[in-house]
C-alpha atoms as a PDB file:
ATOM      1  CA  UNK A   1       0.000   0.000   0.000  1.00  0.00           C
ATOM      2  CA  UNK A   2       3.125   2.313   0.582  1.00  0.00           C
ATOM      3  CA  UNK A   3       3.833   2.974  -2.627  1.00  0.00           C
ATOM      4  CA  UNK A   4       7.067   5.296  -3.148  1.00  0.00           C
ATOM      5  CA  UNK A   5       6.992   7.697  -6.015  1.00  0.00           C
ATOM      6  CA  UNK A   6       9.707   8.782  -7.341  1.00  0.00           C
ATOM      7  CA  UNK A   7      10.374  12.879  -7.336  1.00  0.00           C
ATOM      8  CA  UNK A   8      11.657  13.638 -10.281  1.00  0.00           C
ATOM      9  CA  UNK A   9       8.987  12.160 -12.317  1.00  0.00           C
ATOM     10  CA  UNK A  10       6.327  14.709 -10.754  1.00  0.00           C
ATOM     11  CA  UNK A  11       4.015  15.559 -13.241  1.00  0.00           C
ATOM     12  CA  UNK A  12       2.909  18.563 -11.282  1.00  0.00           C
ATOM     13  CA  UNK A  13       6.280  19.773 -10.290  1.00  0.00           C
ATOM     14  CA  UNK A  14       7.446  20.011 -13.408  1.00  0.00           C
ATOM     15  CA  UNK A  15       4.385  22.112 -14.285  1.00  0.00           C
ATOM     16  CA  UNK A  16       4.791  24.678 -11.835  1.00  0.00           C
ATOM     17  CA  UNK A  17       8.641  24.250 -12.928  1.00  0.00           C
ATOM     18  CA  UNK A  18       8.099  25.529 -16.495  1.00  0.00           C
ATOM     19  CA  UNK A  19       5.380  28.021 -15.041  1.00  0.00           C
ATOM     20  CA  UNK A  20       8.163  29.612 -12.697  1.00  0.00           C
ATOM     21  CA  UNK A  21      10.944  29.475 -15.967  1.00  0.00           C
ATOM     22  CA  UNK A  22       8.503  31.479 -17.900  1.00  0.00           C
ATOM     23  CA  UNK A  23       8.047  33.715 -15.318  1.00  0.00           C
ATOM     24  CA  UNK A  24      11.252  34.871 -14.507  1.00  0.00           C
ATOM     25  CA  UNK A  25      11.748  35.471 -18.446  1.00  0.00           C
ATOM     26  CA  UNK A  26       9.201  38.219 -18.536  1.00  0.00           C
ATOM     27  CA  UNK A  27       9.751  40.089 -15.200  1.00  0.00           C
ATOM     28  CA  UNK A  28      11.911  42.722 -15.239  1.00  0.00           C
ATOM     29  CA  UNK A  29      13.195  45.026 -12.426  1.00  0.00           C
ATOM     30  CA  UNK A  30      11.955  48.240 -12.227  1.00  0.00           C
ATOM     31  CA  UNK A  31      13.833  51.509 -13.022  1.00  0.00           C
ATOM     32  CA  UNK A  32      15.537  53.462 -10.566  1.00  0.00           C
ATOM     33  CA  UNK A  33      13.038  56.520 -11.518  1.00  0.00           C
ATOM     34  CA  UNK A  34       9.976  54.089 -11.160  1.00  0.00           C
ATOM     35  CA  UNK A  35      11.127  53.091  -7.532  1.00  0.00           C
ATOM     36  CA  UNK A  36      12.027  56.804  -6.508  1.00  0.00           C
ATOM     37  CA  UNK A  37       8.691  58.412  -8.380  1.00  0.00           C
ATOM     38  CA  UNK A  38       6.629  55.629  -6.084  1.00  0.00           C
ATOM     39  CA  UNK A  39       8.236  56.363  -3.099  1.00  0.00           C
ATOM     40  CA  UNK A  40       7.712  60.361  -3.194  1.00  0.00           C
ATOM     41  CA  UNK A  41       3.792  59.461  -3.986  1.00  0.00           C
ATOM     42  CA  UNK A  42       3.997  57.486  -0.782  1.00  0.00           C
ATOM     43  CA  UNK A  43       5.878  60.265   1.587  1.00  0.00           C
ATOM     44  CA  UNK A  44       3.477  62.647  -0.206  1.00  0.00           C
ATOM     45  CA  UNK A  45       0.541  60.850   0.747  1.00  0.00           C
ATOM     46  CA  UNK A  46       1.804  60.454   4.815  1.00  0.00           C
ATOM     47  CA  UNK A  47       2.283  64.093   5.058  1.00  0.00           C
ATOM     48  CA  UNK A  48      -1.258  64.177   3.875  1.00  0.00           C
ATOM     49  CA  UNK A  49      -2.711  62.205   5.838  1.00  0.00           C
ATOM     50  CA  UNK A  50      -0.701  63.715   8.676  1.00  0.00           C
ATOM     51  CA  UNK A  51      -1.714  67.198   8.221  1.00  0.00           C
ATOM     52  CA  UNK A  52      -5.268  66.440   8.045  1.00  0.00           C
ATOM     53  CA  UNK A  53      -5.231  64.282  11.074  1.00  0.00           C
ATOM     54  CA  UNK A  54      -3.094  67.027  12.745  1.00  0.00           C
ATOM     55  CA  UNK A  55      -6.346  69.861  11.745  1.00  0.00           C
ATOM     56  CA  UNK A  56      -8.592  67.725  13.084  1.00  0.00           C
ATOM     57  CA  UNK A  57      -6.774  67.000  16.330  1.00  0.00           C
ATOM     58  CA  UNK A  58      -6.395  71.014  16.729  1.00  0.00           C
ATOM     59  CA  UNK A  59     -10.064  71.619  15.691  1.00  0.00           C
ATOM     60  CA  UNK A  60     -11.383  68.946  17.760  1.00  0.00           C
ATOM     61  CA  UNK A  61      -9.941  69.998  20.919  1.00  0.00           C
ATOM     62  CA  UNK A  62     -10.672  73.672  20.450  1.00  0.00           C
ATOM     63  CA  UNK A  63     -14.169  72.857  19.652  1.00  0.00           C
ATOM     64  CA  UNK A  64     -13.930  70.843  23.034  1.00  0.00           C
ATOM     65  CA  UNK A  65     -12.303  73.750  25.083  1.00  0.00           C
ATOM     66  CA  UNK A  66     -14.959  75.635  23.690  1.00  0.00           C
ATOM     67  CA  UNK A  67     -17.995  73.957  24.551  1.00  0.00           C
ATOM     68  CA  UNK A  68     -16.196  73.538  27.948  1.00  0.00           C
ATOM     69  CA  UNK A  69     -15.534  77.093  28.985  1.00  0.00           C
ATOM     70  CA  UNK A  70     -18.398  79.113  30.507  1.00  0.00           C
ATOM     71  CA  UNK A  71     -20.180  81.702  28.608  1.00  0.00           C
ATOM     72  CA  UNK A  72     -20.453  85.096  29.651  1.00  0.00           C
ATOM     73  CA  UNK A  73     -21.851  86.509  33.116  1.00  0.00           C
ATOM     74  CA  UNK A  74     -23.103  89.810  31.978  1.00  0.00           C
ATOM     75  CA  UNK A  75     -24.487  91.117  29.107  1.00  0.00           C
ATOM     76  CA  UNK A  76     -22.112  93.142  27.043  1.00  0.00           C
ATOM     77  CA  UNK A  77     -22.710  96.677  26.638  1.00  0.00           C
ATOM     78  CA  UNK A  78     -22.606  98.453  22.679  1.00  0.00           C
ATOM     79  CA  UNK A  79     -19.131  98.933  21.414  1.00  0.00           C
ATOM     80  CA  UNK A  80     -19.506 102.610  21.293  1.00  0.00           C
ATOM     81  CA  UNK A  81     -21.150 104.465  23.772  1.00  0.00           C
ATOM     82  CA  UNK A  82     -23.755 107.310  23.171  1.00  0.00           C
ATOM     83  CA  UNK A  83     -22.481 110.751  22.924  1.00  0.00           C
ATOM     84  CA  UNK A  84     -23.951 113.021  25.501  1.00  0.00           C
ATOM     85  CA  UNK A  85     -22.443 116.550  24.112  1.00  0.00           C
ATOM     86  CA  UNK A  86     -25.155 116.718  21.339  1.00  0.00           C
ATOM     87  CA  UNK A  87     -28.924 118.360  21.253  1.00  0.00           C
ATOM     88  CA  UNK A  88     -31.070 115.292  22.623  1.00  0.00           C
ATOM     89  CA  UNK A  89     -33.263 113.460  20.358  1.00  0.00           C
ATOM     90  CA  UNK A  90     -36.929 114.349  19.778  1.00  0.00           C
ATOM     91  CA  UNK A  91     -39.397 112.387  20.853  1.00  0.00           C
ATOM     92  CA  UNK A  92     -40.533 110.034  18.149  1.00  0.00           C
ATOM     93  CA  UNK A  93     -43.265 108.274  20.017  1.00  0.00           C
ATOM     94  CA  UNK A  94     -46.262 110.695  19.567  1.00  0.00           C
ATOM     95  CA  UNK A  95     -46.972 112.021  15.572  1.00  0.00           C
ATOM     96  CA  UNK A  96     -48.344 115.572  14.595  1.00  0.00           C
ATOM     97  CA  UNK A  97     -52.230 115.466  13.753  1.00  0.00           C
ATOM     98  CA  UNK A  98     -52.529 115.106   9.892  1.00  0.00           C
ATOM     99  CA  UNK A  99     -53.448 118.260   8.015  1.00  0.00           C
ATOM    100  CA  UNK A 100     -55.760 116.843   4.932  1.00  0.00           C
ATOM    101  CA  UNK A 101     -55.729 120.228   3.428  1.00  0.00           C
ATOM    102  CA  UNK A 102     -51.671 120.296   2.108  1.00  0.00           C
ATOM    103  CA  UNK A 103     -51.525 116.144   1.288  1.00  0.00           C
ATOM    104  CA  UNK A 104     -50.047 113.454   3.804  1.00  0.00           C
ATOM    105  CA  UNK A 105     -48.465 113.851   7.398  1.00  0.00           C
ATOM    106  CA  UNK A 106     -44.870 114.170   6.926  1.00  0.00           C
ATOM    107  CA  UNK A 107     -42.778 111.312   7.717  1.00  0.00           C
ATOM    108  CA  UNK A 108     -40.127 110.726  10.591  1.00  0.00           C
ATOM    109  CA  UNK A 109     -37.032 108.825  10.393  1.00  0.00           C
ATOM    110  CA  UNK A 110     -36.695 106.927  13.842  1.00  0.00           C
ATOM    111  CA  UNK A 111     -33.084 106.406  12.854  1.00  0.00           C
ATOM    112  CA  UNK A 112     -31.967 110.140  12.548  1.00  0.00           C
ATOM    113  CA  UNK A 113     -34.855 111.903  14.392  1.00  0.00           C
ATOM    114  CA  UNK A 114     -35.164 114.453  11.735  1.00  0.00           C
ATOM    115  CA  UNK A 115     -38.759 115.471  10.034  1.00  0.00           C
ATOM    116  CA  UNK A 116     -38.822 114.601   6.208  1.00  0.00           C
ATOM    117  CA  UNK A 117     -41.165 116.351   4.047  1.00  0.00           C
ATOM    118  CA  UNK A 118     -44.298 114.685   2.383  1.00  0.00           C
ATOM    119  CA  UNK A 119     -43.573 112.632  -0.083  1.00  0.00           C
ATOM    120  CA  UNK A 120     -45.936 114.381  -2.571  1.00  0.00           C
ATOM    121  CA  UNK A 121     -47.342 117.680  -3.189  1.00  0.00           C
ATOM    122  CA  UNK A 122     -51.136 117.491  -4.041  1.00  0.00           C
ATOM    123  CA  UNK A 123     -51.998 120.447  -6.722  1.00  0.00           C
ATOM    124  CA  UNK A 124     -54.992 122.480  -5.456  1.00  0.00           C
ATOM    125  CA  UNK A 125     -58.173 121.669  -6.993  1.00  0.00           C
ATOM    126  CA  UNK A 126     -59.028 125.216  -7.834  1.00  0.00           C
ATOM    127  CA  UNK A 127     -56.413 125.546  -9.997  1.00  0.00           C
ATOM    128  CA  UNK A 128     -56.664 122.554 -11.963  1.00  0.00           C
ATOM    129  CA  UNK A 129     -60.920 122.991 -12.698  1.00  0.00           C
ATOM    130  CA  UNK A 130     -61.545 125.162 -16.027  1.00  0.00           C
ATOM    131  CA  UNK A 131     -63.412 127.849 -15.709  1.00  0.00           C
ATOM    132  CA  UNK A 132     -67.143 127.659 -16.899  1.00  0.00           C
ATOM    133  CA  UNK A 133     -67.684 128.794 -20.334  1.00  0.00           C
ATOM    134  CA  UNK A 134     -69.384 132.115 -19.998  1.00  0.00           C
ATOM    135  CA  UNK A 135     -71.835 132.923 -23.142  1.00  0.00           C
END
């Protein structure tokens, strides 16, 4: 039942024999500017990969410290304060009555406190009616 084969009569060896000959005839090594060209890609592609992780590490924790650090006790005031050397500002809160014979109320400007003139000037109506034809 133990049969011994003999090794050099292998079919399958001798396959992967001729399989391995033709192999080595068609590699070839690469060039010395291949090899270089592949290894700046590759340092390239670290410092990338670095940098980014290096952002995020810096954004991260100052998004962190952030979110950690108490707001702020008081309200803050404007970042100019109101000069107190100039006329004070009229009072904008109560409106002139409206005179219907000369057009609309004039209009204030809340923002500079100043009194604008109406926007339009209504004609009179006397002026504008012909006269009646006399005969």
């Amino acid at each position: 039942m133990n049969e011994s084969r003999d090794p050099s009569h292998d079919p399958l060896k001798s396959l992967f024999e001729e399989a391995a000959a033709a192999g080595r005839a068609r590699a070839s090594y690469a060039s010395a500017g291949e090899i270089s060209s592949r290894g700046r890609r590759v340092h390239r592609r670290r410092l990338a990969v670095l940098a980014v992780g290096a952002c995020l590490l810096v954004g991260g924790g100052g998004a962190a410290l952030a979110s950690l650090l108490p707001g702020p006790s008081q309200p803050v005031g404007p970042a100019t304060s109101p000069s107190t050397s100039g006329p004070a500002p009229a009072d904008t809160t109560t409106t002139p009555p409206a005179d219907t014979t000369t057009g609309p109320p004039a209009t204030t400007d809340a923002s500079s406190s100043a009194t604008l003139p109406p926007l339009s000037t209504p004609t009179s109506t006397s002026a504008t009616t012909a006269p009646p034809n006399t005969p």
